[in-house]
N, C-alpha and C. Protein backbone atom coordinates (compact mmCIF):
# COMPACT_ATOMS: atom_id res chain seq x y z
N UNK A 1 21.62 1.16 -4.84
CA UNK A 1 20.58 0.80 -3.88
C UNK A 1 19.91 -0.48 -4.34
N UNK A 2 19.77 -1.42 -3.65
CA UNK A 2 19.26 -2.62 -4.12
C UNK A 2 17.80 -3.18 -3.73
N UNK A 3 16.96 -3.87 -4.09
CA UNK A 3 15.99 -3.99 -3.53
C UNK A 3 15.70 -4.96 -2.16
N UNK A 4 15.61 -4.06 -1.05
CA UNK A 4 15.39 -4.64 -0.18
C UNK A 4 15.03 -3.45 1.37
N UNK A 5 14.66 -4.33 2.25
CA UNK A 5 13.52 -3.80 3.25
C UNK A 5 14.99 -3.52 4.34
N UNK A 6 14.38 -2.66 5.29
CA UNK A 6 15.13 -2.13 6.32
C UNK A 6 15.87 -3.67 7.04
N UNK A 7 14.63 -4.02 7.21
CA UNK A 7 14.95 -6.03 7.86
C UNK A 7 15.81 -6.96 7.25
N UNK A 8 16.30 -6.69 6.01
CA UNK A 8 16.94 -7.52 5.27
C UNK A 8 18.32 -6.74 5.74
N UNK A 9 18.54 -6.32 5.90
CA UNK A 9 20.00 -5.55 5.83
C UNK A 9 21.12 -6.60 7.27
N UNK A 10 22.05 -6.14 6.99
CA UNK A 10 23.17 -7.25 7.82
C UNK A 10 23.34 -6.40 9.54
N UNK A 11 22.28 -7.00 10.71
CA UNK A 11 22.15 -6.92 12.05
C UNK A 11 23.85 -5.95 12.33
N UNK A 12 23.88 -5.64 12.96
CA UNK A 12 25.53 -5.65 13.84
C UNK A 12 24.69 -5.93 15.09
N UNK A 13 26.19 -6.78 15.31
CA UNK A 13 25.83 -7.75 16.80
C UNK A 13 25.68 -6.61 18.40
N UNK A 14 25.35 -7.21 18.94
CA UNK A 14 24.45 -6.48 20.19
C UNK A 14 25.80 -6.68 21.19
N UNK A 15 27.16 -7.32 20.39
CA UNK A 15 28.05 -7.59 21.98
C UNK A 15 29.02 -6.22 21.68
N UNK A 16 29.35 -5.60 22.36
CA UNK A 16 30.33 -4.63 22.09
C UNK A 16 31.64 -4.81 21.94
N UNK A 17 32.65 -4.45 21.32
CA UNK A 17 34.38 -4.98 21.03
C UNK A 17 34.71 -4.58 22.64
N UNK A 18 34.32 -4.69 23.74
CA UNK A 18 35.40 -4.31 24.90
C UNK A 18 34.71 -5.65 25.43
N UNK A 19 33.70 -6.67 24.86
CA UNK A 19 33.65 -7.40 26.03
C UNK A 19 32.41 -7.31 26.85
N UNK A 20 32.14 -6.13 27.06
CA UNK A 20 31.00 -6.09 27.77
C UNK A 20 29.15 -6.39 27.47
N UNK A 21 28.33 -6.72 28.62
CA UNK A 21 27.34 -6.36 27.97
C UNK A 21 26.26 -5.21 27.84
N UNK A 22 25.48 -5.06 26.90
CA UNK A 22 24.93 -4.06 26.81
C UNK A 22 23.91 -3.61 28.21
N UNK A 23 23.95 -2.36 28.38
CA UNK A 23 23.00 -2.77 29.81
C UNK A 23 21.59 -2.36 29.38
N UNK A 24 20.48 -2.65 30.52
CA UNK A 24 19.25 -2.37 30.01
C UNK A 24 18.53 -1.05 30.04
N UNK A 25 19.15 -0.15 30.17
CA UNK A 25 18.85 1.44 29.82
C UNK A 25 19.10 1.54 28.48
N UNK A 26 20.43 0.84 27.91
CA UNK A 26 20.88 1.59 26.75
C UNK A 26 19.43 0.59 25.77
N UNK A 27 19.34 -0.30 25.91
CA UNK A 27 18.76 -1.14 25.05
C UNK A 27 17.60 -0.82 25.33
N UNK A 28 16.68 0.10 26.27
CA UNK A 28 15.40 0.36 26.53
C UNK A 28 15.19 1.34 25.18
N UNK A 29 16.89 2.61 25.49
CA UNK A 29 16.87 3.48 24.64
C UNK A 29 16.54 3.47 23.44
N UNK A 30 17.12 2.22 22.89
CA UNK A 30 17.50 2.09 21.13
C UNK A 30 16.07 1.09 20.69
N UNK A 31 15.14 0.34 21.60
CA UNK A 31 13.91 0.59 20.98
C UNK A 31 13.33 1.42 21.07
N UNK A 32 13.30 2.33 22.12
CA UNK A 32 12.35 3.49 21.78
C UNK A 32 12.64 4.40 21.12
N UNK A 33 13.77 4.53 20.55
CA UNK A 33 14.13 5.18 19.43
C UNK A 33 13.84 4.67 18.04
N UNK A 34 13.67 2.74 17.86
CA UNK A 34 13.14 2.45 16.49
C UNK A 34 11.91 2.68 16.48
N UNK A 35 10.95 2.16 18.10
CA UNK A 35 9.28 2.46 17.84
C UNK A 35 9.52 3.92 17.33
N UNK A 36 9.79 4.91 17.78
CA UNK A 36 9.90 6.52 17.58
C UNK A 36 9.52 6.40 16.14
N UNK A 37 10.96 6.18 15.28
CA UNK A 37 11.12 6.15 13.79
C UNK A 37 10.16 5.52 12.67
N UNK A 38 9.74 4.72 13.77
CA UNK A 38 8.32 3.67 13.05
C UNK A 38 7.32 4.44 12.85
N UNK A 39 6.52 5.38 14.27
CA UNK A 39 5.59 6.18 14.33
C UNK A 39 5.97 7.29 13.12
N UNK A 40 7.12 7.63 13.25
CA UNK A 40 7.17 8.90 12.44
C UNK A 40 6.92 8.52 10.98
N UNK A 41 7.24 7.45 10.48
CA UNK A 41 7.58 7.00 9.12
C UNK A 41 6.30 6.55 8.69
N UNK A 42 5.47 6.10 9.38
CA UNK A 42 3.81 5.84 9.56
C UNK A 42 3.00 6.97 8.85
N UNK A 43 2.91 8.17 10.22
CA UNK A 43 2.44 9.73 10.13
C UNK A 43 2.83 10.27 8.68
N UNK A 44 4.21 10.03 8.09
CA UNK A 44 4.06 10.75 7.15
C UNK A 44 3.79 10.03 6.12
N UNK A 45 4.04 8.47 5.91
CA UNK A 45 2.99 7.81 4.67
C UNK A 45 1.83 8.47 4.20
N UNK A 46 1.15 8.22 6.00
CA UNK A 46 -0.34 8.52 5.67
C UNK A 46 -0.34 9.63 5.40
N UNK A 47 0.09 10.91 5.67
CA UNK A 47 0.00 11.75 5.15
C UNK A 47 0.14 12.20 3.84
N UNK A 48 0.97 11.91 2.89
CA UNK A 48 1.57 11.22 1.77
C UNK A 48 -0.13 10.84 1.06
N UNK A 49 -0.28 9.49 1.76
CA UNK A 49 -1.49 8.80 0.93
C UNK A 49 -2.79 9.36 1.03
N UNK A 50 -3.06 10.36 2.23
CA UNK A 50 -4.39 10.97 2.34
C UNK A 50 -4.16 12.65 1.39
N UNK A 51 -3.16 12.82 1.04
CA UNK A 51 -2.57 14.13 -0.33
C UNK A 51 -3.09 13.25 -1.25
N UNK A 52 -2.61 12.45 -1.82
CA UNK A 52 -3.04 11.51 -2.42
C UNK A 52 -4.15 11.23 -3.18
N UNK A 53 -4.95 10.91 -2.23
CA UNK A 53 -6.43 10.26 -2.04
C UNK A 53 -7.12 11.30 -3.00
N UNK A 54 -6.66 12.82 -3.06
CA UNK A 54 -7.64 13.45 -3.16
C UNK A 54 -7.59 14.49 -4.70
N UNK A 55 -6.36 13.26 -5.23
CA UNK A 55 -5.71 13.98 -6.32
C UNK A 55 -6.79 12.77 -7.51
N UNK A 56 -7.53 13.11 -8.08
CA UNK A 56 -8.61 12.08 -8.90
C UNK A 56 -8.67 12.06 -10.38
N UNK A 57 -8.17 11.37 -11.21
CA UNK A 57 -7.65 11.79 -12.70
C UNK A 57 -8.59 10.42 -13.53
N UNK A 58 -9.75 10.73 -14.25
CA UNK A 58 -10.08 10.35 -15.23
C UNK A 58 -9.51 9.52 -16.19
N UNK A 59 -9.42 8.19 -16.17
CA UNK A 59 -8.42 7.53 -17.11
C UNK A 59 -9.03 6.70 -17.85
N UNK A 60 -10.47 6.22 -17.78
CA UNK A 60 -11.12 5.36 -18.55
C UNK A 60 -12.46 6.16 -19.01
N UNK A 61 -12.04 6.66 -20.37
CA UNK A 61 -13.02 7.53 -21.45
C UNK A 61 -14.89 7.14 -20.84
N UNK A 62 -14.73 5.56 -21.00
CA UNK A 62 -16.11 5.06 -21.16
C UNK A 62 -16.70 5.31 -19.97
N UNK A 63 -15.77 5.80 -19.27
CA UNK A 63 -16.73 5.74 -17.57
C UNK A 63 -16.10 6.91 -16.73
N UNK A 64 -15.96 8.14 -17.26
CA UNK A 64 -15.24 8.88 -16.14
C UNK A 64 -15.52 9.70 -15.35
N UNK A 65 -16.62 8.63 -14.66
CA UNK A 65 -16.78 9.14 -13.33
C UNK A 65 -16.18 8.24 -12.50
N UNK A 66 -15.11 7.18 -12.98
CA UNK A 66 -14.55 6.33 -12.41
C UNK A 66 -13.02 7.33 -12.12
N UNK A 67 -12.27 7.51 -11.14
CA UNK A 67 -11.48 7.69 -11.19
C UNK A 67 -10.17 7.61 -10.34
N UNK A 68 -8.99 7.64 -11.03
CA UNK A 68 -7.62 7.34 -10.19
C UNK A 68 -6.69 7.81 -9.39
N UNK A 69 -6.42 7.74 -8.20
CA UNK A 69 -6.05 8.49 -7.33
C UNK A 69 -4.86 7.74 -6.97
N UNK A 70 -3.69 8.50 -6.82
CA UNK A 70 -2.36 7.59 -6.60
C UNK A 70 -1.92 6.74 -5.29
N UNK A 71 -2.99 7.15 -4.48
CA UNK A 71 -2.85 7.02 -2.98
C UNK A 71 -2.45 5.35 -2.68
N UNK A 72 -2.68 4.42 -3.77
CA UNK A 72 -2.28 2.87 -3.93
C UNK A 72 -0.45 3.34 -3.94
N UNK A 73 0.07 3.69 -4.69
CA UNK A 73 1.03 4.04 -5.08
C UNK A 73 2.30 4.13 -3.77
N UNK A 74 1.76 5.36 -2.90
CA UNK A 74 2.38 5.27 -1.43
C UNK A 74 2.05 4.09 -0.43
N UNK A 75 0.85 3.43 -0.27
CA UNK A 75 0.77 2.33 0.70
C UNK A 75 1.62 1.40 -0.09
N UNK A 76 1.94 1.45 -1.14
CA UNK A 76 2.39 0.00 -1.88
C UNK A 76 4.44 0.50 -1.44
N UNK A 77 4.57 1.18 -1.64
CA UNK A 77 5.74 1.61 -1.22
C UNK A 77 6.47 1.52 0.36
N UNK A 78 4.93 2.29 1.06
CA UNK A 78 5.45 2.31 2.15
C UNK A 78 5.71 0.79 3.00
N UNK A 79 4.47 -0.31 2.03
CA UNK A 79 4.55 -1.89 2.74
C UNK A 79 6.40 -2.32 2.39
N UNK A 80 6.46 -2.18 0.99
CA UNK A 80 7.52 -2.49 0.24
C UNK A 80 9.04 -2.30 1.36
N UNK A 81 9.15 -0.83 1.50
CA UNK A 81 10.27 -0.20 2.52
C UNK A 81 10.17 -0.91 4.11
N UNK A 82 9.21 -0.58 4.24
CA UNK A 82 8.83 -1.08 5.76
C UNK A 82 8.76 -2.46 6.20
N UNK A 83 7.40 -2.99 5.35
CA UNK A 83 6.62 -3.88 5.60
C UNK A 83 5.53 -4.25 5.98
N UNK A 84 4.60 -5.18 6.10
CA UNK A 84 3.42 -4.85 6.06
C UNK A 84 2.67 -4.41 7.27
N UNK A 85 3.15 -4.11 8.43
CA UNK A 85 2.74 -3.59 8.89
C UNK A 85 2.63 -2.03 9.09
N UNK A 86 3.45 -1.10 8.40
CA UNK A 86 3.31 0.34 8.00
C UNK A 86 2.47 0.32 6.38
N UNK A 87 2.79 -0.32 6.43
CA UNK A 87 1.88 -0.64 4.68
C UNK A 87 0.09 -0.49 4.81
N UNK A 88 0.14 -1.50 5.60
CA UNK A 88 -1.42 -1.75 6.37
C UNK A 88 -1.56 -0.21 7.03
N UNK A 89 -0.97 0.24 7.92
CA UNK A 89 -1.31 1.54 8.33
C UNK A 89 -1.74 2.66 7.39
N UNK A 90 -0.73 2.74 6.08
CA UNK A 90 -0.45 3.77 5.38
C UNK A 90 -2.11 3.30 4.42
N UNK A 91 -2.68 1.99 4.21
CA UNK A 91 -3.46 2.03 3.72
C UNK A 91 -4.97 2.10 4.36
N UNK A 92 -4.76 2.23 5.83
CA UNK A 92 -6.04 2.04 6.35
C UNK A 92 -6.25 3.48 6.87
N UNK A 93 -5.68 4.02 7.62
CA UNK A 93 -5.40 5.13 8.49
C UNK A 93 -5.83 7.08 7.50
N UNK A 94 -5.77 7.09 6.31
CA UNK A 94 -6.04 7.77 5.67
C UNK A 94 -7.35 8.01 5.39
N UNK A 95 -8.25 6.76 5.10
CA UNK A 95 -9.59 6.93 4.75
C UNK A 95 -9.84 6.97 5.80
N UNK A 96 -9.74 6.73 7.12
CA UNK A 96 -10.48 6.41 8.00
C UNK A 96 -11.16 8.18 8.03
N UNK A 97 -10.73 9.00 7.72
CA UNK A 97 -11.18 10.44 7.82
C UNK A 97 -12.26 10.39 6.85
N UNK A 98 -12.47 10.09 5.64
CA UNK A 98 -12.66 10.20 4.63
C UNK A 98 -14.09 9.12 4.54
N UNK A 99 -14.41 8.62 5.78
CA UNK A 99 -15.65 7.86 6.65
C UNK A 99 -16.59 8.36 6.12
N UNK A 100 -16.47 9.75 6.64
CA UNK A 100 -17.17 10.80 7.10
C UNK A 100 -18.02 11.39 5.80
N UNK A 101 -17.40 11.51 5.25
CA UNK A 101 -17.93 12.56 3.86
C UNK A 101 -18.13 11.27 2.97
N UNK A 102 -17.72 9.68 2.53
CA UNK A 102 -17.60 9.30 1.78
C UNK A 102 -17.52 7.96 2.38
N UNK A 103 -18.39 7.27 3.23
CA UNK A 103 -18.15 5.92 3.55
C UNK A 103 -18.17 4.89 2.24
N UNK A 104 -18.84 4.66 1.32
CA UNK A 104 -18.60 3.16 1.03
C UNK A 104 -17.47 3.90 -0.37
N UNK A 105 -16.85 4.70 -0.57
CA UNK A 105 -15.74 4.95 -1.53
C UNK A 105 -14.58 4.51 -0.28
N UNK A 106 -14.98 4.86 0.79
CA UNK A 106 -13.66 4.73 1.45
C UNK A 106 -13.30 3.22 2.07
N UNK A 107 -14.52 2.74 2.38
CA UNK A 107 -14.21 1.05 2.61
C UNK A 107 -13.69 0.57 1.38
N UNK A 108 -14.03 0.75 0.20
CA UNK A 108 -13.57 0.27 -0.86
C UNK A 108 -12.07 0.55 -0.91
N UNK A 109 -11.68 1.77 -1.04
CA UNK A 109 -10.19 2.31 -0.91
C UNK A 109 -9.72 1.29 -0.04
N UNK A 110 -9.93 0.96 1.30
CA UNK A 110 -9.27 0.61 2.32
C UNK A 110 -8.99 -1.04 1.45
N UNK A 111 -10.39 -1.13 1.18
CA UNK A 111 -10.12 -2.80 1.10
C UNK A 111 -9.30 -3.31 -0.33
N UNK A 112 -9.28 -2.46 -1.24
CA UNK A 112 -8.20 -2.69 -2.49
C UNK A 112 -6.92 -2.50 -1.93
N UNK A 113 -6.65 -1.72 -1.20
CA UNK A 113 -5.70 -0.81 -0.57
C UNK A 113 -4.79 -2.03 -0.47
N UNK A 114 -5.76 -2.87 0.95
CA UNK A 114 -4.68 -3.76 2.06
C UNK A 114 -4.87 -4.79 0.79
N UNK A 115 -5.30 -5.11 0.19
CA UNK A 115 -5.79 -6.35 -1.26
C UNK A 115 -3.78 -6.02 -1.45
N UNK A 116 -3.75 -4.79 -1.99
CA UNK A 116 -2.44 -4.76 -2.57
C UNK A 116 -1.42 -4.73 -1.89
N UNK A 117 -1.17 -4.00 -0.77
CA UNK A 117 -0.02 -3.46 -0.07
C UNK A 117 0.07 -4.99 0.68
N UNK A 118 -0.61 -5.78 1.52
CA UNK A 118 0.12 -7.00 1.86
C UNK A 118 0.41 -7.97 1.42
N UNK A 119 -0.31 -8.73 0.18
CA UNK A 119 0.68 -9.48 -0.44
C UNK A 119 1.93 -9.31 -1.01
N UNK A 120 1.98 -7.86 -1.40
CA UNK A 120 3.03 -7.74 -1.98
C UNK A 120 4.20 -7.78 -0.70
N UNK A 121 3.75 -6.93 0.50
CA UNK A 121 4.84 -6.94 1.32
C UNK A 121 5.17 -8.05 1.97
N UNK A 122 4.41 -8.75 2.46
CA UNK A 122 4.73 -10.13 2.48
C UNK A 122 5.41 -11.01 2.16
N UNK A 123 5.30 -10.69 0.68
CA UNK A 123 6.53 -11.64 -0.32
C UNK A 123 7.75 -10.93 -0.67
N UNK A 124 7.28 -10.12 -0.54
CA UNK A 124 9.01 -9.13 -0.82
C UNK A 124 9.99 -9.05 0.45
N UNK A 125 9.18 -9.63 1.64
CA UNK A 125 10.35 -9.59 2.72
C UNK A 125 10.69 -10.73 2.82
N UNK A 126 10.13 -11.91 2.18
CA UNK A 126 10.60 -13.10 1.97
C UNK A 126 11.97 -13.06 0.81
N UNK A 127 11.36 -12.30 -0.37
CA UNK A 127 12.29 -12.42 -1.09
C UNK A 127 12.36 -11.05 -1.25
N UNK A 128 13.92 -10.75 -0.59
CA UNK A 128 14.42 -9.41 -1.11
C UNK A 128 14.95 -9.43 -2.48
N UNK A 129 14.55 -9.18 -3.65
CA UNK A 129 14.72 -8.75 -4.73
C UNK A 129 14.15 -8.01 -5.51
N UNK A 130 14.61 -7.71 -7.22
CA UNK A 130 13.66 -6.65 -7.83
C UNK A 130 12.60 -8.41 -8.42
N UNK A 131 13.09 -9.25 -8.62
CA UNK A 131 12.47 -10.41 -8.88
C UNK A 131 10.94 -10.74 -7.46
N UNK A 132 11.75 -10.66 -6.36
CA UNK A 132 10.53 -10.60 -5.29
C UNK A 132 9.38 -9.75 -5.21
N UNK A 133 10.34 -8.17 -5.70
CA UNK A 133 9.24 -7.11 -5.98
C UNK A 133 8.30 -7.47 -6.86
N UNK A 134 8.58 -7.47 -8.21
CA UNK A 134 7.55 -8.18 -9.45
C UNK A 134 6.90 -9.33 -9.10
N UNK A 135 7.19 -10.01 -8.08
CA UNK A 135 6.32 -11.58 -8.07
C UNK A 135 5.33 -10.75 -6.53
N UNK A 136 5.53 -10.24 -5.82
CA UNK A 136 4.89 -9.63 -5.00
C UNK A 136 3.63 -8.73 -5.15
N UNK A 137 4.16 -7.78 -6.11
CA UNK A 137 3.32 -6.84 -6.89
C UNK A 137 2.15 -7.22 -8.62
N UNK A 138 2.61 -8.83 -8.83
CA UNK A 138 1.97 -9.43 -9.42
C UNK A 138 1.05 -9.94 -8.74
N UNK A 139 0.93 -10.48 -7.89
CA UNK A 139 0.34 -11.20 -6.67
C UNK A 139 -0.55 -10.68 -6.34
N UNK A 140 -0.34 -9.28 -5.89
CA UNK A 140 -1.16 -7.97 -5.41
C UNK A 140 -2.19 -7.97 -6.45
N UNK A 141 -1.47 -7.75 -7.68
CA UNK A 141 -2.42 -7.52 -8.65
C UNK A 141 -3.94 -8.43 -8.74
N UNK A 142 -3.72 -9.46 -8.74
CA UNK A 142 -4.57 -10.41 -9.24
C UNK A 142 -5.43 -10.45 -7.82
N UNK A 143 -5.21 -10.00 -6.39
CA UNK A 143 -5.98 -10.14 -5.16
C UNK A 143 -6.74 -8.61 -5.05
N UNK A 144 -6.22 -7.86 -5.30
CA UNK A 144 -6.39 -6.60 -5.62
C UNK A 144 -7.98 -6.35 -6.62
N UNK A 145 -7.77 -7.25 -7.73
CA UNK A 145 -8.48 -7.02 -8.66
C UNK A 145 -9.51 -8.02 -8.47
N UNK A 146 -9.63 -9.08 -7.89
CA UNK A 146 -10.75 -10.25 -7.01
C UNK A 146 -11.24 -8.75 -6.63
N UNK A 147 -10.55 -8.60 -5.22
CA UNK A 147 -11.28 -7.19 -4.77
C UNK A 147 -11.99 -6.35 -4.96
N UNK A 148 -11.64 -5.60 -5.78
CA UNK A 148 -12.38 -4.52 -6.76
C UNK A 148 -13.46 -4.93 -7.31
N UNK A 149 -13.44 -6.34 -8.15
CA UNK A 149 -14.72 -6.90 -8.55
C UNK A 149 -15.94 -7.42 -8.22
N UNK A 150 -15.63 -8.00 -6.88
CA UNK A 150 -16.50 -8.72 -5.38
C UNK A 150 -16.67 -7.33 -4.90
N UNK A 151 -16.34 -6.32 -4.82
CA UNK A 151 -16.41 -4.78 -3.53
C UNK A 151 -17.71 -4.06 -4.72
N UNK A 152 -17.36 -4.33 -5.70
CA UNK A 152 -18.23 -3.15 -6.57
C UNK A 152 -19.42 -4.22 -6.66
N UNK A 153 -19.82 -5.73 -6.92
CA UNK A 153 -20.90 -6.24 -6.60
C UNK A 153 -21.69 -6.25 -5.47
N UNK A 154 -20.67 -5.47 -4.53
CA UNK A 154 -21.68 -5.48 -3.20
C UNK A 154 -21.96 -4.36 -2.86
N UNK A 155 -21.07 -3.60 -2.81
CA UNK A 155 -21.27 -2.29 -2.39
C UNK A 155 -22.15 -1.29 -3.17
N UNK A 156 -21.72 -1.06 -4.57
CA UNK A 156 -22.23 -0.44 -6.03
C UNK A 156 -24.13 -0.37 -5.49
N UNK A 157 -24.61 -1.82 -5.58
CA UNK A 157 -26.10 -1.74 -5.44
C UNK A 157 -26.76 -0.78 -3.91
N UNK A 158 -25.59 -0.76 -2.85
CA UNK A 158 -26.21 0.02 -1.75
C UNK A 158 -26.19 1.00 -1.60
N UNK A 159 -25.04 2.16 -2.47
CA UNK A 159 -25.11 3.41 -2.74
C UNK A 159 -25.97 3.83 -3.87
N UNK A 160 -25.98 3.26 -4.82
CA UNK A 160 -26.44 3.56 -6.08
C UNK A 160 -27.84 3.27 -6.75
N UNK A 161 -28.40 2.44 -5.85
CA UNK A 161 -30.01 1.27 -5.95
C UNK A 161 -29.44 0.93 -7.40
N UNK A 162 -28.56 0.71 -8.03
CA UNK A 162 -28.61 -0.53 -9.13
C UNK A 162 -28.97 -1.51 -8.35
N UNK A 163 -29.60 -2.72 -9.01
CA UNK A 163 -29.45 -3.99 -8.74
C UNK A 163 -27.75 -4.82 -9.18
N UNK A 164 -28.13 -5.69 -8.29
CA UNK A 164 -26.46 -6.24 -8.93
C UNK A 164 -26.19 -6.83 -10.25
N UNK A 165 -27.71 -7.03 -10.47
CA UNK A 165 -27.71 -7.70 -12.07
C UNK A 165 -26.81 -6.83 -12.75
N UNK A 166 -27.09 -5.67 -12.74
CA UNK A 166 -26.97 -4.34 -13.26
C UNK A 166 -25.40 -3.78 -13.09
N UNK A 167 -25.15 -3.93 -11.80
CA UNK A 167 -24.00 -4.11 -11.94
C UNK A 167 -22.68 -5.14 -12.02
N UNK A 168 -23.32 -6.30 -12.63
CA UNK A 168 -22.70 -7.36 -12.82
C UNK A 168 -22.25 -7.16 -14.27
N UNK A 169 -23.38 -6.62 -14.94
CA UNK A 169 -23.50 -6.63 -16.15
C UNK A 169 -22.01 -5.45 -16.61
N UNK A 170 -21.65 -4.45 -15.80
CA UNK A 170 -20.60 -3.87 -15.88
C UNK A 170 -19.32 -4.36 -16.34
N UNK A 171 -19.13 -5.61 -15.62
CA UNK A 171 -17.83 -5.84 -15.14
C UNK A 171 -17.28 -6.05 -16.58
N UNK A 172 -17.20 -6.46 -17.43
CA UNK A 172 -16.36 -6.73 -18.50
C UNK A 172 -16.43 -5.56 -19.29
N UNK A 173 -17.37 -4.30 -19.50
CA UNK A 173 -17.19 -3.59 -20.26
C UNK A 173 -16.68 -2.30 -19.69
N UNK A 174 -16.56 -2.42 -18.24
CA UNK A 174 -16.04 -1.43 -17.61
C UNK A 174 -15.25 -0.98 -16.25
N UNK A 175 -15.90 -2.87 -15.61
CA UNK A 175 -15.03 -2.23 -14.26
C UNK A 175 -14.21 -3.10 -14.13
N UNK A 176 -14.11 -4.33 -14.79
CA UNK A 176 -12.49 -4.94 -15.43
C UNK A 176 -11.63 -4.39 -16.43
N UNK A 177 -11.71 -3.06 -17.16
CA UNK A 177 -10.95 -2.51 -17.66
C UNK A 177 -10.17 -1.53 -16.86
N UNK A 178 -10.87 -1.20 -16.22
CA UNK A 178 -10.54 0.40 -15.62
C UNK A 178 -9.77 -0.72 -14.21
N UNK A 179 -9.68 -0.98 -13.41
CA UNK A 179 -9.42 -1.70 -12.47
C UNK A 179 -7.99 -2.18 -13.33
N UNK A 180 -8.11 -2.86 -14.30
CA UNK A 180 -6.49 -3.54 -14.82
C UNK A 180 -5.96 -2.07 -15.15
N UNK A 181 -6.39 -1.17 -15.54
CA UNK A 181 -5.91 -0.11 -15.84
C UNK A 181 -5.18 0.44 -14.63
N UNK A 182 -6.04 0.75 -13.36
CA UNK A 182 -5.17 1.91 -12.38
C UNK A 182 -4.31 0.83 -11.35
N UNK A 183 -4.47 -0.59 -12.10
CA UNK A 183 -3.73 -1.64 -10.98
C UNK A 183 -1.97 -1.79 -12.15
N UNK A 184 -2.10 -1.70 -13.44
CA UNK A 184 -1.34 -0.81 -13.90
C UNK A 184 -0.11 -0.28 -14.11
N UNK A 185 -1.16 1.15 -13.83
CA UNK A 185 -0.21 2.40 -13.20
C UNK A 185 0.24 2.60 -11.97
N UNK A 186 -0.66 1.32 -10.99
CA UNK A 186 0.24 1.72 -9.77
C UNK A 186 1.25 0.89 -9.61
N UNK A 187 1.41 -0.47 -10.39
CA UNK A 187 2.46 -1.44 -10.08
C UNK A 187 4.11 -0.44 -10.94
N UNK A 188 3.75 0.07 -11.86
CA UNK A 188 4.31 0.76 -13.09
C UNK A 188 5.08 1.89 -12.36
N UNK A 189 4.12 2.73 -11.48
CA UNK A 189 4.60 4.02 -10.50
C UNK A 189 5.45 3.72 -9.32
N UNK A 190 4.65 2.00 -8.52
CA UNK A 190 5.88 1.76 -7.75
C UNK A 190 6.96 1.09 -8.00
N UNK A 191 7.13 0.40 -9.24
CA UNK A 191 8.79 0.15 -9.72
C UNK A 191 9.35 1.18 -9.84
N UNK A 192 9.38 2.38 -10.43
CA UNK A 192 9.62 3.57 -10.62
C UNK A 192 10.11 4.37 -9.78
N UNK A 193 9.09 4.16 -8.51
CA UNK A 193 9.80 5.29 -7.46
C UNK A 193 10.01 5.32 -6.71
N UNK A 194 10.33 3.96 -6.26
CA UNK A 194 10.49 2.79 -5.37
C UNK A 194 12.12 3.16 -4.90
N UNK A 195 13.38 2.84 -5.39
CA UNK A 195 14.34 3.57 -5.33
C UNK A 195 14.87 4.59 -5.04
N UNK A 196 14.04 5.68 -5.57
CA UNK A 196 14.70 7.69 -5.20
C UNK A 196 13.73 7.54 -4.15
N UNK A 197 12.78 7.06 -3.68
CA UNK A 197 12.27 7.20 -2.24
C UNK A 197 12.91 6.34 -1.23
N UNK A 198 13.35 5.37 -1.79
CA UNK A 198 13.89 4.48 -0.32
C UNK A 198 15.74 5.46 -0.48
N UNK A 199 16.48 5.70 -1.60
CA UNK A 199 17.34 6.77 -0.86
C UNK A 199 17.09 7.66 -0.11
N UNK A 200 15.88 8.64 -0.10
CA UNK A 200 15.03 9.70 0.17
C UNK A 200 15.07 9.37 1.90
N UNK A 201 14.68 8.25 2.37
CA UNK A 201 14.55 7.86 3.21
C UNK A 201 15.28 7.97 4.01
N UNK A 202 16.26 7.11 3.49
CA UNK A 202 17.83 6.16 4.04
C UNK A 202 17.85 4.62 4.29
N UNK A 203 16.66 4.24 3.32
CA UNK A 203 16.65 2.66 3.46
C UNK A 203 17.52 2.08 2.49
């Protein structure tokens, strides 16, 4: 299995060996059979990433009430397979529940989320490789982690009444560690499982 997106793969041509052309029933058919496959492959990301969301593992001693949830892991996959537009879904569409009980954890989620899942997918459908993957998912990294650092200076002081001084004063002893930390394990988790899921698939 090599690295690359459903889109990269080699078309077969739309003329049929007798000559004829295709008519416009059959061809109505066979997109509404890819939108179909799209929706479905969507539904169960998110489903996937909102299981996910809610799995929360302690990984930085100094602060653990900070914690990591794999749910980066599936949007980063599902952009990767797909592209970024199921990517974007798989990362927005999950919290959107999660509003409710937990708004500014979940804008945050959303906005690291798409930080990661579209640059990377972006560049990886440019360049189908495991080389595109790593320069994609590097990419992610470093927009990802802008993210995280700008989201917790703004947000942090409106849930929490810190001042931002206060939580400025964080960032090097704790929320630039922990942040390179679960950005990571998720680049680390999706080289990893990136493969037995896109067989899993049939991509």
């Amino acid at each position: 299995m090599t690295w690359q997106t459903s889109s990269s793969k080699t078309k077969s041509s739309t003329q049929p060996a007798n000559g004829q052309r295709p008519s416009a029933h059959a061809t109505s058919k066979d997109a509404s059979s890819w939108n179909s496959r799209r929706v479905a492959i969507s539904a169960l990301f998110c489903a996937a990433a909102l299981v996910a969301s809610f799995i929360e593992i302690p990984i930085f001693p100094l602060a653990p009430y900070l914690k990591y949830d794999p749910s980066g892991v599936v949007c980063l996959v599902a952009g990767l397979l797909f592209g970024p537009a199921i990517g974007a879904c798989t990362a927005v569409l999950p919290w959107v529940i999660r509003l409710f009980t937990d708004p500014f954890g979940a804008i945050m989620a959303m906005a690291c989320s798409l930080a990661a899942t579209l640059p990377a997918a972006f560049i990886y459908r440019r360049h189908h490789s495991f080389k595109g993957a790593v320069a994609g998912l590097l990419i992610a990294a470093v927009v990802t982690l802008a993210v995280a650092l700008l989201g917790n200076l703004v947000i942090t002081p409106l849930y929490s009444g810190m001042p931002p001084e206060a939580v400025a004063a964080l960032i090097v002893p704790v929320l630039l560690p922990f942040n390179l930390l679960k950005i990571a394990i998720n680049t680390a988790l999706t080289l990893a499982v990136y493969k037995p899921v896109s067989t899993m698939v049939g991509q």
